[in-house]
N, C-alpha and C. Protein backbone atom coordinates (compact mmCIF):
# COMPACT_ATOMS: atom_id res chain seq x y z
N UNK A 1 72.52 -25.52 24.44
CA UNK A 1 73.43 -25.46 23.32
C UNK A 1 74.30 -26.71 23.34
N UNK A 2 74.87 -27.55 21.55
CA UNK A 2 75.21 -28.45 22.17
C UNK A 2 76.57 -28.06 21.14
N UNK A 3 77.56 -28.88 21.89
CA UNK A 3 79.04 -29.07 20.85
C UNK A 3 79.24 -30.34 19.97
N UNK A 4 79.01 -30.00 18.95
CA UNK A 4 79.88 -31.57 17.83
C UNK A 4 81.16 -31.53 17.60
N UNK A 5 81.92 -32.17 17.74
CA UNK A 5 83.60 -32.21 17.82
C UNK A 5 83.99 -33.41 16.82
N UNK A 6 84.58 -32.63 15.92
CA UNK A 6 85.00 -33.44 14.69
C UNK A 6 86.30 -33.79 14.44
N UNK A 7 87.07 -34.22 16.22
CA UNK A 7 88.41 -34.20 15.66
C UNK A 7 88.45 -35.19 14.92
N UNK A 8 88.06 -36.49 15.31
CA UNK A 8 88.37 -37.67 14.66
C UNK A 8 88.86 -37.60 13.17
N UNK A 9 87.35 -36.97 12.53
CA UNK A 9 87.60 -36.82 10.79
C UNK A 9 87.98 -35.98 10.77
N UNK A 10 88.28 -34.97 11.14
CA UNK A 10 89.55 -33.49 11.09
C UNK A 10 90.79 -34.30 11.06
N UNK A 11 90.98 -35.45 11.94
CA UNK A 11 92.56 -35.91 12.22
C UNK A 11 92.69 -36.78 10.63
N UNK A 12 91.57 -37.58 10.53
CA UNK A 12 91.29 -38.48 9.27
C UNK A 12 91.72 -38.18 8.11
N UNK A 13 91.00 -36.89 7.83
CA UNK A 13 91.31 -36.00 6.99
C UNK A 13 92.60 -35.28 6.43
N UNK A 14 93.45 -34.75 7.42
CA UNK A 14 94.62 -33.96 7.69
C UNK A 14 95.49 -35.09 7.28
N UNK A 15 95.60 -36.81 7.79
CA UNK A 15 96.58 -37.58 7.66
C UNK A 15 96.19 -37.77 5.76
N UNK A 16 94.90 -38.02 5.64
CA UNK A 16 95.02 -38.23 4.17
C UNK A 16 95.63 -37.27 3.31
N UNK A 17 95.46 -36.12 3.73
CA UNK A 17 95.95 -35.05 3.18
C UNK A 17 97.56 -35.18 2.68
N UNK A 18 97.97 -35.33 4.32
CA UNK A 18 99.40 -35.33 4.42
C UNK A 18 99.94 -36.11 3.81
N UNK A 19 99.35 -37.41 3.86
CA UNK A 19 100.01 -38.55 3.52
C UNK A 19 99.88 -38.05 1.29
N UNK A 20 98.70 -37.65 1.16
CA UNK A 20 98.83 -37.85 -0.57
C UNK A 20 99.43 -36.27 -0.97
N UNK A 21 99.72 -35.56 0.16
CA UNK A 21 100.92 -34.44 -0.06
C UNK A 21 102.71 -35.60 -0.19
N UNK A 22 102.53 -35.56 0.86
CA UNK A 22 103.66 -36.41 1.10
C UNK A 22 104.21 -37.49 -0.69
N UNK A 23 103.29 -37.86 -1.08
CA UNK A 23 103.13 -38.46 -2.00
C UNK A 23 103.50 -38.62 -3.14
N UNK A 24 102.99 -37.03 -3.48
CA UNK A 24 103.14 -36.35 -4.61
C UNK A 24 104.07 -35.74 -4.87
N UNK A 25 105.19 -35.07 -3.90
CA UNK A 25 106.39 -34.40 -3.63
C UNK A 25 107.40 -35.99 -3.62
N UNK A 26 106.91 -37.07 -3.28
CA UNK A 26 107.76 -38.01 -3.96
C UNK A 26 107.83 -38.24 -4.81
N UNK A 27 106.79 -38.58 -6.26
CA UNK A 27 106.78 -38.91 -7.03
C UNK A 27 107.53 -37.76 -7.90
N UNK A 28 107.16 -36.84 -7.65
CA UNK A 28 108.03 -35.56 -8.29
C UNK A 28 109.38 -35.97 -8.27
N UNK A 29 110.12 -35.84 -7.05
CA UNK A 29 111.45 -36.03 -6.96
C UNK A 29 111.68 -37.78 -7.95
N UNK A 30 111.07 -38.48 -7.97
CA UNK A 30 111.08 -40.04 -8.96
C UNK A 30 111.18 -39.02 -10.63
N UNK A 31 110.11 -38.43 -10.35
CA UNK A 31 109.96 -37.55 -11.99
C UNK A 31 111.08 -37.17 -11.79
N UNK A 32 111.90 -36.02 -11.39
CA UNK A 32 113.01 -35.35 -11.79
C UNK A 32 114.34 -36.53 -11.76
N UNK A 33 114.36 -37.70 -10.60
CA UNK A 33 115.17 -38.64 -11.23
C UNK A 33 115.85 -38.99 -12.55
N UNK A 34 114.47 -39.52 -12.86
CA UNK A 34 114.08 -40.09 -14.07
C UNK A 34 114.80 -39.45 -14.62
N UNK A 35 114.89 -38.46 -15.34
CA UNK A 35 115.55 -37.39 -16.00
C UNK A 35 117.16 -37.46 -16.04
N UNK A 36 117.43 -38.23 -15.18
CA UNK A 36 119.32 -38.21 -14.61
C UNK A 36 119.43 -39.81 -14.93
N UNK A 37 118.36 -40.71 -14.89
CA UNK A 37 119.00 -41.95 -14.46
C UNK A 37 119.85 -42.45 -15.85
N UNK A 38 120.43 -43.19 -15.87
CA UNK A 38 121.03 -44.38 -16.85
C UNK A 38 120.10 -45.05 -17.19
N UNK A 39 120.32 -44.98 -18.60
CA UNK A 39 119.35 -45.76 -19.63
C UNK A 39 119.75 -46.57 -20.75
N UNK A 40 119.74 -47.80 -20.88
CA UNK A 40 119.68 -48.77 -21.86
C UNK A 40 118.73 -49.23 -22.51
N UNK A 41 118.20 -50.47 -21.68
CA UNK A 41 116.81 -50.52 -22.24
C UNK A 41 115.72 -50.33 -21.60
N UNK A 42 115.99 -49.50 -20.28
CA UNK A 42 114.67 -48.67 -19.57
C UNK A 42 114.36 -49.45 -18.69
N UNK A 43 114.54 -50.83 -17.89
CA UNK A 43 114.24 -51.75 -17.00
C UNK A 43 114.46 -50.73 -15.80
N UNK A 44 116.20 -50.32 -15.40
CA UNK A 44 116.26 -49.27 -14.16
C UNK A 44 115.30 -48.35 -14.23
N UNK A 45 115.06 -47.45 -14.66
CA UNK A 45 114.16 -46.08 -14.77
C UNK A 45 112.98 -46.99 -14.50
N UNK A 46 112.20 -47.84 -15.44
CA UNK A 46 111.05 -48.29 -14.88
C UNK A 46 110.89 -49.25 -13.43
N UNK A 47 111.95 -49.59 -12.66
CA UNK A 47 111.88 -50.24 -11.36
C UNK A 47 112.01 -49.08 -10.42
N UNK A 48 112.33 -47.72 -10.41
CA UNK A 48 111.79 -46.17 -9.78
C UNK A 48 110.37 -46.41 -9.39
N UNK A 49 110.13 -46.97 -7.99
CA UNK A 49 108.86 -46.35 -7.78
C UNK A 49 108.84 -46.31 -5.92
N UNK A 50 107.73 -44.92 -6.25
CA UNK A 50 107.79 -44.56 -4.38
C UNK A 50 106.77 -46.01 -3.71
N UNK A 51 107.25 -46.22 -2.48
CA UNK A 51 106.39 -46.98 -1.34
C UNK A 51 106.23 -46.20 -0.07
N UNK A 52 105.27 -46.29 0.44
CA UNK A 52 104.78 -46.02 1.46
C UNK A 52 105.07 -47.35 2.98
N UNK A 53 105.75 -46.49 3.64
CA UNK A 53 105.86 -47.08 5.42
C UNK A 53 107.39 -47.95 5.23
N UNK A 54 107.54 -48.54 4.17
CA UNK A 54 108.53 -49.58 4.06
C UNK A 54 108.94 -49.47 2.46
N UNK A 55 110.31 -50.47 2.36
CA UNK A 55 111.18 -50.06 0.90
C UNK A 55 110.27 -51.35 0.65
N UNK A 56 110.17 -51.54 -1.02
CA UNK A 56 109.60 -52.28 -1.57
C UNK A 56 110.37 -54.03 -1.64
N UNK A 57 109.52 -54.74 -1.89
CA UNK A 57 110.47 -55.81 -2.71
C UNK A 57 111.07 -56.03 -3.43
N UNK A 58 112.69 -55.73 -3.38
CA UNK A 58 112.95 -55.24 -4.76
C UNK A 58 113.25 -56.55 -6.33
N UNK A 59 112.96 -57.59 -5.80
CA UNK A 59 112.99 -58.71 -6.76
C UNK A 59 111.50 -59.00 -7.15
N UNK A 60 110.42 -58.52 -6.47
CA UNK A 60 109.11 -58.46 -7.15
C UNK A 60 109.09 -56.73 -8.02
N UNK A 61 109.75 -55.81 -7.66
CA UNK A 61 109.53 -54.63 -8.72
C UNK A 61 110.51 -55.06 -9.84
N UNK A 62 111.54 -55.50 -9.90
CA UNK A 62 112.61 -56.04 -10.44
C UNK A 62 111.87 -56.64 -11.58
N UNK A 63 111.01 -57.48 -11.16
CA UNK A 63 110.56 -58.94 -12.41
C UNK A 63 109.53 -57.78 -13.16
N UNK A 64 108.26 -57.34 -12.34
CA UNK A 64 107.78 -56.35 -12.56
C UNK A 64 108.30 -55.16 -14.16
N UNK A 65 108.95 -54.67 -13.24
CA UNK A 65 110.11 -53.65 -14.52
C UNK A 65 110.60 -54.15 -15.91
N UNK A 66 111.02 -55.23 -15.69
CA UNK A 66 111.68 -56.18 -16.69
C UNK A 66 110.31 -56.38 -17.42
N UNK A 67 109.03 -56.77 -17.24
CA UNK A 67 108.30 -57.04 -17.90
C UNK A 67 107.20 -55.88 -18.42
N UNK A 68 107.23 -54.87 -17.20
CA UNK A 68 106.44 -53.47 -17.79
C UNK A 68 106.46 -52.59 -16.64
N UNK A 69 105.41 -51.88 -15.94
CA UNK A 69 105.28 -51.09 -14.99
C UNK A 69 105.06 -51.55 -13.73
N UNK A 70 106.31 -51.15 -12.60
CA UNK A 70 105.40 -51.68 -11.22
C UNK A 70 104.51 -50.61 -10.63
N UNK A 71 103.10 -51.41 -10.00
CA UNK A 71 102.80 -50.85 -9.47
C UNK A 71 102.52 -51.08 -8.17
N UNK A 72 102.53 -49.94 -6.85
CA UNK A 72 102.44 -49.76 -5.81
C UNK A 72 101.37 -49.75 -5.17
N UNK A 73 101.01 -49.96 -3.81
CA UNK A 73 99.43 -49.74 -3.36
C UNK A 73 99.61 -48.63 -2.06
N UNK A 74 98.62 -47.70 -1.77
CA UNK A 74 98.63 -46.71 -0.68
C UNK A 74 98.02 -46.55 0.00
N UNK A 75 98.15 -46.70 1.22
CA UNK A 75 96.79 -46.13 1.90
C UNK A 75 96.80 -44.64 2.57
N UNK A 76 96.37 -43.93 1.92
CA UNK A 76 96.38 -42.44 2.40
C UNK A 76 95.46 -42.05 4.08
N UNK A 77 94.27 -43.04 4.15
CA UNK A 77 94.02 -42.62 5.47
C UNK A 77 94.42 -43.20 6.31
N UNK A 78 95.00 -44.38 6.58
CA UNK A 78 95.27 -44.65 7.63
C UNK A 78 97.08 -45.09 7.61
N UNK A 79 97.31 -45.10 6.23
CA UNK A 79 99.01 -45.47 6.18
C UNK A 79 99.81 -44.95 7.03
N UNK A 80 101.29 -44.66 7.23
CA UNK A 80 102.17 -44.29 7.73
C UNK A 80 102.53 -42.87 6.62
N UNK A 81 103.11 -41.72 7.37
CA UNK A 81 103.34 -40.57 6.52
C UNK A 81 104.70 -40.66 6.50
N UNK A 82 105.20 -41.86 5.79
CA UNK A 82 106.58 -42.26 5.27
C UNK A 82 106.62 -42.86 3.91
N UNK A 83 107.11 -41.91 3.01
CA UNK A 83 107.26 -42.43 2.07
C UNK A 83 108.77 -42.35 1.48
N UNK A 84 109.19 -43.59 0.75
CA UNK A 84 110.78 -44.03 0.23
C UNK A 84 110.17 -44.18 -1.51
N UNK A 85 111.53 -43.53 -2.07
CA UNK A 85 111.85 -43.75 -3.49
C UNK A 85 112.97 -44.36 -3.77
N UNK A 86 112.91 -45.59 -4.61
CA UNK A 86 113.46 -46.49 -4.68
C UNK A 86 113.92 -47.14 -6.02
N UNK A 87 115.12 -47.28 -6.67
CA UNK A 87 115.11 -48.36 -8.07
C UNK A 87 115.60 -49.50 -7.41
N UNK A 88 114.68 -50.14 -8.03
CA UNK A 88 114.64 -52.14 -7.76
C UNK A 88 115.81 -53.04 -8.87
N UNK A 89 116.57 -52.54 -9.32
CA UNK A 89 117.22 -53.58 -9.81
C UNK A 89 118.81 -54.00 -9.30
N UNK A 90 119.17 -55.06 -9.59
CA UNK A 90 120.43 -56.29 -8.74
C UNK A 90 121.43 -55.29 -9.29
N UNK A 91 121.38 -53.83 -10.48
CA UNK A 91 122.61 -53.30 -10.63
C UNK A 91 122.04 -51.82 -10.24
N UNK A 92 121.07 -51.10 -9.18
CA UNK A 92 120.75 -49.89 -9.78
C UNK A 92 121.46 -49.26 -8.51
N UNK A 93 122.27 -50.13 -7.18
CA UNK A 93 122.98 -49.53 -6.17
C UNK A 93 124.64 -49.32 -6.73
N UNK A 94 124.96 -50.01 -7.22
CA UNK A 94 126.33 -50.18 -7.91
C UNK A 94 126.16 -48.26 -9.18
N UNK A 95 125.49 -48.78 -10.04
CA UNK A 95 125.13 -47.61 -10.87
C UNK A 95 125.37 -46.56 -10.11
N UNK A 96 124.45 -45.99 -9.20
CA UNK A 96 124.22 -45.14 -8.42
C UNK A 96 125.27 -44.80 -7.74
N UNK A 97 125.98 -45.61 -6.88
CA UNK A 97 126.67 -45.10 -6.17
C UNK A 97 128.43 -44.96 -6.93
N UNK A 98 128.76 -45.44 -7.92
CA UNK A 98 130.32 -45.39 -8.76
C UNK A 98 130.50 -44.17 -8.69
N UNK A 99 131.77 -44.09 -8.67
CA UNK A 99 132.93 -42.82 -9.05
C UNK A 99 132.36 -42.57 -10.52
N UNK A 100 132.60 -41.29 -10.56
CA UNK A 100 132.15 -40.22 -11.78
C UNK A 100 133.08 -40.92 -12.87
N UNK A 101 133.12 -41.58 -13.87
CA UNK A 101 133.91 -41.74 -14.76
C UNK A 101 134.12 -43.56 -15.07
N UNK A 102 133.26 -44.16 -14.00
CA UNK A 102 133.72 -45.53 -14.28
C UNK A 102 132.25 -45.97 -14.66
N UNK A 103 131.80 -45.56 -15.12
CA UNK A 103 130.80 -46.35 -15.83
C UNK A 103 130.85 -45.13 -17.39
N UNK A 104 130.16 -45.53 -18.63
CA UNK A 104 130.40 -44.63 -19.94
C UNK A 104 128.62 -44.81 -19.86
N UNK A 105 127.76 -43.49 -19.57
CA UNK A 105 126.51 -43.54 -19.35
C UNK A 105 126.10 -43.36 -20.81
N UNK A 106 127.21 -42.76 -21.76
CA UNK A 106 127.18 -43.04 -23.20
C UNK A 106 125.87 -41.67 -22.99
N UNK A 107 125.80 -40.82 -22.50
CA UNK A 107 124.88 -39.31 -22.18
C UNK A 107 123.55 -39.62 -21.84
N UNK A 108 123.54 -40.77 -21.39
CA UNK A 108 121.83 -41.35 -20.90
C UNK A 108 121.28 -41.65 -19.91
N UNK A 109 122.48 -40.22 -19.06
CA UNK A 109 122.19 -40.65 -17.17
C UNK A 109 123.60 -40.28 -16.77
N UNK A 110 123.35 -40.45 -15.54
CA UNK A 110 124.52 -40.26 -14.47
C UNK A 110 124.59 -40.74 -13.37
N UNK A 111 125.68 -41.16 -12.41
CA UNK A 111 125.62 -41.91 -11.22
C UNK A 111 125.01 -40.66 -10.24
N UNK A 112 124.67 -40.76 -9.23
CA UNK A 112 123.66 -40.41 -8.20
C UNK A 112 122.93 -39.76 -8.34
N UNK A 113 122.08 -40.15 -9.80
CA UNK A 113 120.51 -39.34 -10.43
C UNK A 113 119.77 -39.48 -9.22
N UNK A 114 119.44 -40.53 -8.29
CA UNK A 114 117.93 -39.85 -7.42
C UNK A 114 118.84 -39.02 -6.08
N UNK A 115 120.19 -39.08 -6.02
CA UNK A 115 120.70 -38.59 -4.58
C UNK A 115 120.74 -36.92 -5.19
N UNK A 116 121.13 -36.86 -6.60
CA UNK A 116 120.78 -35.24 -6.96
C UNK A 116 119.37 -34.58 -7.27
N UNK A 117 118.62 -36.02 -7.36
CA UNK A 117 117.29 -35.11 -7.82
C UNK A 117 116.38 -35.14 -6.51
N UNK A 118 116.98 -35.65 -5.25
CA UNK A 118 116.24 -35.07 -4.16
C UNK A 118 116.96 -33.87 -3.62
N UNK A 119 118.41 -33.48 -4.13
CA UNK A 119 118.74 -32.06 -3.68
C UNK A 119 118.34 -31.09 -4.09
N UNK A 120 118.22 -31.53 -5.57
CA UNK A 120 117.72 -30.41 -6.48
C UNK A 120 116.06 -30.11 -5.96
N UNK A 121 115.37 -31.06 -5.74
CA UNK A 121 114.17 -31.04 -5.15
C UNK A 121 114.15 -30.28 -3.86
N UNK A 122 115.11 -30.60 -2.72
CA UNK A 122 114.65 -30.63 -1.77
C UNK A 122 114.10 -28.82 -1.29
N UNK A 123 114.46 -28.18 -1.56
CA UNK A 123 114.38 -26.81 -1.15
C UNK A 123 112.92 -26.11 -1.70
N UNK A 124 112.09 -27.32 -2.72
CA UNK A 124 110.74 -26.89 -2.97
C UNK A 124 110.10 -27.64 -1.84
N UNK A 125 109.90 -28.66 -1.14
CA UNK A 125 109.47 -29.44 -0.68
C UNK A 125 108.82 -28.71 0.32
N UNK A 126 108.60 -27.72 1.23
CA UNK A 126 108.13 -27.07 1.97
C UNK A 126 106.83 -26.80 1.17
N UNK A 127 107.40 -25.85 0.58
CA UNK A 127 106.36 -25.38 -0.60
C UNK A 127 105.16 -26.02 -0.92
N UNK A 128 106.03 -27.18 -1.56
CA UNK A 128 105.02 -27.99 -2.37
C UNK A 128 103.86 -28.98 -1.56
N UNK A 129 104.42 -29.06 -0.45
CA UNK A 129 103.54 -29.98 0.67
C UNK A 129 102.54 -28.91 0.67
N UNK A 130 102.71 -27.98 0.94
CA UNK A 130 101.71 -26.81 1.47
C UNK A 130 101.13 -26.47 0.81
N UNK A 131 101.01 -26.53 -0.87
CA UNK A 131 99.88 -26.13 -1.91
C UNK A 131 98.87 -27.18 -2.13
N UNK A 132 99.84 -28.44 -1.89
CA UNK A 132 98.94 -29.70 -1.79
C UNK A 132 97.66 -30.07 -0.58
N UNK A 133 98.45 -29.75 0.60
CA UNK A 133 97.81 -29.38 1.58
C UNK A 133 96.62 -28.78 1.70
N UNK A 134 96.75 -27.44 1.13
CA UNK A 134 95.75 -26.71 1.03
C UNK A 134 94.79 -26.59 0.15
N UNK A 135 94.93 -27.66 -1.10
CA UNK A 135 94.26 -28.22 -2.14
C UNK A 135 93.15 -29.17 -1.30
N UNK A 136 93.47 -29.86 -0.58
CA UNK A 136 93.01 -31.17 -0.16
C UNK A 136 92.44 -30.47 1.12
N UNK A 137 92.53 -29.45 1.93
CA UNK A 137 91.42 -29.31 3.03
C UNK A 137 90.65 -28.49 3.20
């Protein structure tokens, strides 16, 4: 009798998993952002995007945004199961972080849209890893 042992692609597998669970529960929390951020002419909201292992460049998503959509690259099997959500522009930490009342969002956002829309998020996040999870193995 003989044994085949599949941890390797069992482990292969499980990180891809994790990692495009991981993923997707970010981009969500970017989606529910979105929804809060400050809006003018849409440059902030469109410099919102998740990276994987490390924060992005934020003067290449920056130029990016300003001109249309950035996009990101992933590697689900072998990446790091760290992923950051991020707006790339020279005003979107200032925005974000002001006292309630010193900026006039004029009703098209609010200061700490992604710090509330990962609270508001965070209490699915168990959840949601785990349907993904179990989609994918």
């Amino acid at each position: 009798m003989s044994f085949i042992w599949y941890g390797k692609k069992v482990k292969k597998q499980n990180r891809k998993a994790g990692n495009k669970a991981l993923w997707k529960y970010a981009e969500a929390v970017l989606t529910q952002a979105n929804t809060k951020v400050p809006h003018d002419e849409g440059t902030l909201e469109r410099s919102g995007i998740v990276s994987q292992a490390k924060l992005p460049n934020a003067q290449s998503i920056f130029s990016q945004a300003d001109s249309g959509t950035p996009n990101a690259k992933f590697n689900f099997a072998k990446g790091e199961m760290r992923f950051y959500i991020s707006y790339n522009t020279p005003y979107a930490i200032n925005l974000h972080e002001s006292p309630t009342g010193e900026f006039n969002f004029r009703d098209k956002g609010e200061n700490k849209w992604l710090e509330k829309a990962a609270k508001e998020m965070s209490n699915k996040m168990e959840s949601f890893i785990g349907k993904e999870m179990k989609k994918r193995l």
